[in-house]
Protein backbone atom coordinates (compact mmCIF):
# COMPACT_ATOMS: atom_id res chain seq x y z
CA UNK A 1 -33.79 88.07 227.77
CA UNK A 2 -34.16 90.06 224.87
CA UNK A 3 -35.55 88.29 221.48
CA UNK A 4 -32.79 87.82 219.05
CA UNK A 5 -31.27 84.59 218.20
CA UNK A 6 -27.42 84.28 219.68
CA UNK A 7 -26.40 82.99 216.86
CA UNK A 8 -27.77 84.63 213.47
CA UNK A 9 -28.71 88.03 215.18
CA UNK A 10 -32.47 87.67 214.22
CA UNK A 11 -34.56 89.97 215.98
CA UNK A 12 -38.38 91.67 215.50
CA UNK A 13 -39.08 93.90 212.66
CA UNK A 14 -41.85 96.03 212.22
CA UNK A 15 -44.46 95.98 209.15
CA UNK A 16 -47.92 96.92 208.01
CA UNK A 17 -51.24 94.77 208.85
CA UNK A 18 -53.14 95.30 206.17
CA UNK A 19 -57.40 94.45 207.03
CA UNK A 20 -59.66 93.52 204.39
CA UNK A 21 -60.90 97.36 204.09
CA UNK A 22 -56.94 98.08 202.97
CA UNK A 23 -56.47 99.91 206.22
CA UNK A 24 -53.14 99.84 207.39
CA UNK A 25 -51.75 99.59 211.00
CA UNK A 26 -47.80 98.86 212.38
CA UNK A 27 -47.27 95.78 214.13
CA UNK A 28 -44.25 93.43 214.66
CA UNK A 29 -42.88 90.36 213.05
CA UNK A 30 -41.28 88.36 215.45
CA UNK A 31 -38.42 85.78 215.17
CA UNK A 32 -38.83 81.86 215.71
CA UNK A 33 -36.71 81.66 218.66
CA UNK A 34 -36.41 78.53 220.40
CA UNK A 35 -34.70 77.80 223.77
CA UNK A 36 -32.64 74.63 223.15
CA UNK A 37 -30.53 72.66 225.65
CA UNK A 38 -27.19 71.15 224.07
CA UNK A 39 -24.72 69.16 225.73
CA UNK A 40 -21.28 70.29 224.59
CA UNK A 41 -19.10 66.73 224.71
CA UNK A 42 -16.05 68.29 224.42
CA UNK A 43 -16.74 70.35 227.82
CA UNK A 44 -18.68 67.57 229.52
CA UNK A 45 -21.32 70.29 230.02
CA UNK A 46 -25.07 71.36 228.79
CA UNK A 47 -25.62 74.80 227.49
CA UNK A 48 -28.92 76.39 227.31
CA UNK A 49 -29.06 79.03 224.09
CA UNK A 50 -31.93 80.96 222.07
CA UNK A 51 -31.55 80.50 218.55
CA UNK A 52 -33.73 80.72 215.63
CA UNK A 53 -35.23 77.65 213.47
CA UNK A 54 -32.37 78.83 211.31
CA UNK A 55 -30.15 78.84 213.76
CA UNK A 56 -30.62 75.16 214.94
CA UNK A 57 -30.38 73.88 210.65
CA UNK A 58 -27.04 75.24 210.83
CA UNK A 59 -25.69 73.83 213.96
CA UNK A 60 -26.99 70.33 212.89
CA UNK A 61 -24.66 71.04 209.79
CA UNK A 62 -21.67 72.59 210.90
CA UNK A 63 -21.85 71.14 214.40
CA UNK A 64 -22.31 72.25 217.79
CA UNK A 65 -18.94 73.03 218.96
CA UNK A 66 -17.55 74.67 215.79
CA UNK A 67 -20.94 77.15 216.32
CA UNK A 68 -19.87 77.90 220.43
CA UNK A 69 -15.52 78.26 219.10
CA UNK A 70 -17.31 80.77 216.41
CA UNK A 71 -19.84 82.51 219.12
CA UNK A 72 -16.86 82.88 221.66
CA UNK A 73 -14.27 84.43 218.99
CA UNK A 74 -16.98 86.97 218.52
CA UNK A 75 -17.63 88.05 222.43
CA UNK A 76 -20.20 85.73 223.25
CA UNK A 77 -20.02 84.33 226.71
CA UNK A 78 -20.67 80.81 226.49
């Protein structure tokens, strides 16, 4: 499983680490991903879904199953 979030498309970027001498090297950023269990009610089923911290804020707000009808209009099997 690759490491973007399903839901805000979050995924590693690169950048500079920069020592103490000012010498630069690349290295990656990653995203907070989480694996979180939620059970749908509507389905009567639990889904399993990576998502960012971001991710999770905004389906606490808006609410699980308006996030999967969104996820599935886009392509997302859910």
């Amino acid at each position: 499983m690759a490491r973007v979030c399903l839901l805000t498309g979050k995924k590693p970027i690169t950048g500079n680490k920069v020592s103490h001498s000012n010498i630069k090297t690349r290295r990656r950023f990653l995203p907070n991903l989480q694996t979180k269990r939620y059970f749908l009610a509507e389905e009567d089923k639990w889904i399993t879904i990576k998502v960012s911290s971001e991710a999770i804020r905004t389906i606490n707000k808006n609410g699980l199953y308006s996030v999967v009808k969104q996820l599935r209009a886009n392509g997302e099997k859910i």
